[in-house]
Protein backbone atom coordinates (compact mmCIF):
# COMPACT_ATOMS: atom_id res chain seq x y z
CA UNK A 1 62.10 -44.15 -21.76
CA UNK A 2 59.28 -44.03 -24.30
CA UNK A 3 56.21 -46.57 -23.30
CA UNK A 4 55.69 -48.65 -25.41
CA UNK A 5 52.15 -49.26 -27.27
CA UNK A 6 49.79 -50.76 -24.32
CA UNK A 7 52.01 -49.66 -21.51
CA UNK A 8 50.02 -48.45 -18.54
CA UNK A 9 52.79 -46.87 -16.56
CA UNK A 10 53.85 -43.71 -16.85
CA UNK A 11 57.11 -42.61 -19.12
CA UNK A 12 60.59 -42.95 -16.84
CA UNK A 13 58.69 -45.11 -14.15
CA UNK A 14 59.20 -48.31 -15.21
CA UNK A 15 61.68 -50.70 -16.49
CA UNK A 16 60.02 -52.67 -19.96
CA UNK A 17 61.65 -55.73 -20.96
CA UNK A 18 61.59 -59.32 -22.16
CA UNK A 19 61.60 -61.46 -19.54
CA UNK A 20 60.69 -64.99 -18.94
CA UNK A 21 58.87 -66.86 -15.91
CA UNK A 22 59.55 -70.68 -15.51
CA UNK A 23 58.54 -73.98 -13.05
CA UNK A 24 60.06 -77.51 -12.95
CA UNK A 25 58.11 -80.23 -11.37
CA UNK A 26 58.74 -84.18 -11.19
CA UNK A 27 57.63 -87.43 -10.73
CA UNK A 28 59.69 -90.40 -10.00
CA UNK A 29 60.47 -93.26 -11.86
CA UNK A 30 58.12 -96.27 -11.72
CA UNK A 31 55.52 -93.60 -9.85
CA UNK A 32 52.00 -93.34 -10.98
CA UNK A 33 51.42 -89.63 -12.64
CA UNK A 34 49.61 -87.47 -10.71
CA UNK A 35 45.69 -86.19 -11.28
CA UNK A 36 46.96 -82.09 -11.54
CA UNK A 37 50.05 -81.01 -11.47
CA UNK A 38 50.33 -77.11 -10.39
CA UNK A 39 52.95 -74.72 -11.76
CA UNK A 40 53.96 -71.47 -10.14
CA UNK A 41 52.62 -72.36 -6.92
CA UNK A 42 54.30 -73.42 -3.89
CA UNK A 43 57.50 -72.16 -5.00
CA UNK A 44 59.13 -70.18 -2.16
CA UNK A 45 61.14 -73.58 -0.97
CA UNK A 46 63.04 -74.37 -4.84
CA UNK A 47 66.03 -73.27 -6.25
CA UNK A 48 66.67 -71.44 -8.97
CA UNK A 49 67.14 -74.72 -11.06
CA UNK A 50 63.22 -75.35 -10.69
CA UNK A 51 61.74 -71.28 -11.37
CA UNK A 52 62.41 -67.82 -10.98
CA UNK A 53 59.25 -67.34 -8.98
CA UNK A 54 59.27 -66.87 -5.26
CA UNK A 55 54.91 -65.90 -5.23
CA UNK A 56 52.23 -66.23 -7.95
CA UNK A 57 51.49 -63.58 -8.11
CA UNK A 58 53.68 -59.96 -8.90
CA UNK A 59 54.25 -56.90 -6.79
CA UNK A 60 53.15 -53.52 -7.79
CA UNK A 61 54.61 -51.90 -10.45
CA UNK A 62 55.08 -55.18 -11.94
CA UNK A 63 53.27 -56.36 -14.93
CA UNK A 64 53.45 -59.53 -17.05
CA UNK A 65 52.53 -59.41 -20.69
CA UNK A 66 52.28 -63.29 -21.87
CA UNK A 67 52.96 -63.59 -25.36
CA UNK A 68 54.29 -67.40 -25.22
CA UNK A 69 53.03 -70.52 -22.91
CA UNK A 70 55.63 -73.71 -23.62
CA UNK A 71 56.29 -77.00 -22.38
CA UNK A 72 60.06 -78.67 -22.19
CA UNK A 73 60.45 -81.83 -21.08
CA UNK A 74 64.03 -82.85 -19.55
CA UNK A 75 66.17 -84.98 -22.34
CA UNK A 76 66.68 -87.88 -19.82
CA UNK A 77 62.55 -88.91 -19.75
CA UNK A 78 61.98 -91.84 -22.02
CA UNK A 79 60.14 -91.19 -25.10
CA UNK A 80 56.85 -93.82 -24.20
CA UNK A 81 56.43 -91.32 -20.94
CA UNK A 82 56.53 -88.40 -22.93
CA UNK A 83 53.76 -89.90 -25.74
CA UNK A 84 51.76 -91.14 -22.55
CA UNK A 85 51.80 -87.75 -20.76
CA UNK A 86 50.88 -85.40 -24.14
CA UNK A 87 48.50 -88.00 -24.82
CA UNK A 88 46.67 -88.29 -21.24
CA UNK A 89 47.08 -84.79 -19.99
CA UNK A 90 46.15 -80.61 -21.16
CA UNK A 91 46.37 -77.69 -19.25
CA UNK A 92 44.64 -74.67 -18.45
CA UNK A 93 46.40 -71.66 -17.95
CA UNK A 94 44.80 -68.98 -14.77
CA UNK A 95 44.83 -65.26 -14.12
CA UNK A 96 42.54 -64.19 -11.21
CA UNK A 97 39.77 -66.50 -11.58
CA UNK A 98 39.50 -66.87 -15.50
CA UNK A 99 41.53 -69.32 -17.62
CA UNK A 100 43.06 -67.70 -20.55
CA UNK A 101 44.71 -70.56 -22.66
CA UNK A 102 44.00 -74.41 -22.49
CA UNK A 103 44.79 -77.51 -24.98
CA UNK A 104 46.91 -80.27 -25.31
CA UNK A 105 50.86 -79.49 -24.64
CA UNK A 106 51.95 -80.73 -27.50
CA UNK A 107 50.14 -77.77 -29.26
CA UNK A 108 52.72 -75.73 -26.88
CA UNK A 109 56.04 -76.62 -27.55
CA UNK A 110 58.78 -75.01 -25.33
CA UNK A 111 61.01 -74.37 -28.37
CA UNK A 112 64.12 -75.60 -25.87
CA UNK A 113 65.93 -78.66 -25.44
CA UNK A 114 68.74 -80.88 -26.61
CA UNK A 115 68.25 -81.94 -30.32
CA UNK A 116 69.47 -85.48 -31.76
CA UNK A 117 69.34 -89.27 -30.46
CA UNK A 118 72.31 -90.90 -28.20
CA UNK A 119 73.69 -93.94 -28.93
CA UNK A 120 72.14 -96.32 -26.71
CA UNK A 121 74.16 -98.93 -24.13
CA UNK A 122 73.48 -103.07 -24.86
CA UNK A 123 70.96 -102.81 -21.52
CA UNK A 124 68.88 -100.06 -23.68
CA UNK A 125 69.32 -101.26 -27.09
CA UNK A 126 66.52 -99.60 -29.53
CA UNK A 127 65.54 -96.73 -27.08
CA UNK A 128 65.33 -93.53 -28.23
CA UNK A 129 66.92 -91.70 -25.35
CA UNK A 130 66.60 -88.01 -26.51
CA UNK A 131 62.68 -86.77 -27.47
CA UNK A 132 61.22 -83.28 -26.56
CA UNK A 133 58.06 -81.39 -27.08
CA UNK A 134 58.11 -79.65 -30.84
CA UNK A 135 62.06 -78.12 -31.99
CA UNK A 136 64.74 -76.44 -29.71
CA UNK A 137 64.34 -73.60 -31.48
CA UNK A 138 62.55 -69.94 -30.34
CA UNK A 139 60.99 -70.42 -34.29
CA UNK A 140 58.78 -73.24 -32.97
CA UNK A 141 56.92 -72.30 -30.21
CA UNK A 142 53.18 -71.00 -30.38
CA UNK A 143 53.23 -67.27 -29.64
CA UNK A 144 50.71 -64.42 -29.83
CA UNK A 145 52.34 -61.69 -29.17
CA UNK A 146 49.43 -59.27 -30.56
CA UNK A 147 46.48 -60.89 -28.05
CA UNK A 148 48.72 -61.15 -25.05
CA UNK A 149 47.28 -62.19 -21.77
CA UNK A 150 48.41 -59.70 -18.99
CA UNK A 151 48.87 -60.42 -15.70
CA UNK A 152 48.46 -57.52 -13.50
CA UNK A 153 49.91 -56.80 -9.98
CA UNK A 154 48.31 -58.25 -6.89
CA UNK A 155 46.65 -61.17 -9.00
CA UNK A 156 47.39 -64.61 -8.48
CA UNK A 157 48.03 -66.66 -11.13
CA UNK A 158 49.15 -70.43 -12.14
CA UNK A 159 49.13 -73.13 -14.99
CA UNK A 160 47.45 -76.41 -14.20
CA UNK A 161 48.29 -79.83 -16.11
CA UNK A 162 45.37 -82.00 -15.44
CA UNK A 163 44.73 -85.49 -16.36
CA UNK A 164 42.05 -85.32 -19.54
CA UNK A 165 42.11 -89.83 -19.96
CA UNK A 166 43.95 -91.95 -17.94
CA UNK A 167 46.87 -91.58 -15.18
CA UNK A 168 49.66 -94.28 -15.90
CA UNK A 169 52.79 -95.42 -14.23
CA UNK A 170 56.06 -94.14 -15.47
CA UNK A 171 58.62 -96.35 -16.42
CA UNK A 172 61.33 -98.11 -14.36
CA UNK A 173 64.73 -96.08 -14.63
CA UNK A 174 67.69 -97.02 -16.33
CA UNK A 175 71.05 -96.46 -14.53
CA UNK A 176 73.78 -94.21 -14.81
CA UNK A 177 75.84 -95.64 -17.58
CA UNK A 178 79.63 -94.58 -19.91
CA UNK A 179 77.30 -93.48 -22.48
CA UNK A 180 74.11 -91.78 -21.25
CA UNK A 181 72.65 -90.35 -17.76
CA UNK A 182 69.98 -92.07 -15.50
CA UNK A 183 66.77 -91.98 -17.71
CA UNK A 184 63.53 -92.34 -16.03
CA UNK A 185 60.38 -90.23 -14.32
CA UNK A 186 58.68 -87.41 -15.38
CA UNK A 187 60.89 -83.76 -15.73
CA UNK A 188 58.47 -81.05 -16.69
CA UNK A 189 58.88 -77.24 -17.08
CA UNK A 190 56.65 -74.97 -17.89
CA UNK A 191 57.53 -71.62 -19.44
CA UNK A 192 55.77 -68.31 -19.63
CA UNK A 193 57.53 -65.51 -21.99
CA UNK A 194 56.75 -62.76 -22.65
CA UNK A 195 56.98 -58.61 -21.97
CA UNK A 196 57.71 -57.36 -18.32
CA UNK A 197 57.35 -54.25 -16.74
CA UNK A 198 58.90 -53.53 -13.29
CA UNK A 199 60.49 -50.67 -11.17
CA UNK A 200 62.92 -48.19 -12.41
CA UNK A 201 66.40 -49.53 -10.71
């Protein structure tokens, strides 16, 4: 294998390849949002549904080039808790001891999600039931792949979404229905993409 430009590790050593690192956290319906809410920590207990991260931190001869930081929120959150949490929150994103992105998460889109509006049922009548953060597309999402933010072995590292106004109280859910899922609560994931480099298998 040739190294590519920026690669530390010596040639036929390590494994170099796009990769992606992601965390889904929640809040019931009708709950009050929380002050922070901390991605990849605590993560040993979820399922692969929730992140691909066991520790925050990576094992040497791991590496993480970031080159991508996006927010998705889940298709079944109603579109005045989305405004209210893009509005009321930011983030800072932490390597070591030093954050190396921060703004508002709307700034961040994901570039994933389900596109389009659902009919609504007569209980839900003029709700827009389908809303995301930016396009589903890889197109929209804010990269920088030529000042990425590494993230070497043996340091710890996380993305906080802190409250920058006001907490608020999320909606009361909507049932299960012929024509659309249980909407309600807050469904958040956080996605780092980016380059990574790992052992030779």
């Amino acid at each position: 294998m040739t190294p590519q430009p920026g690669n530390v590790f010596a040639s036929d050593v390590v494994d170099r390849g796009p990769w992606l690192f992601y965390h889904r956290l929640t809040t019931a319906a009708a709950t009050a949002t929380s002050a922070q809410y901390q991605f990849f920590v605590n993560t040993s207990a979820l399922t692969p549904s929730d992140t691909n991260l066991s520790l925050n931190r990576l094992s040497p001869p791991q590496a993480f080039s970031v080159q991508s930081i996006g927010f998705i929120f889940a298709p079944i959150m109603f579109f005045s808790d989305v405004w209210n949490f893009m509005k009321n929150y930011y983030f800072n994103f932490v390597i070591g001891s030093k954050v190396f992105a921060t703004g508002p998460l709307h700034l961040f889109p994901g570039g994933a999600g389900i596109s389009g509006a659902v009919a609504t049922n007569h209980t839900t009548v003029s709700i827009l039931q389908i809303v995301n953060n930016g396009d589903p597309s890889l197109l929209a999402c804010r990269r920088f792949p030529d000042y990425p933010r590494i993230i070497p072995a043996n340091v710890q590292f996380f993305l906080n979404v802190l409250v920058g106004a006001a907490l608020f109280t999320t909606f009361t859910a909507v049932a299960v229905s012929l024509v659309s899922p249980a909407y309600g609560g807050l469904d958040l994931m956080a996605v780092l993409d980016g380059i990574l480099d790992r052992e030779v298998q």
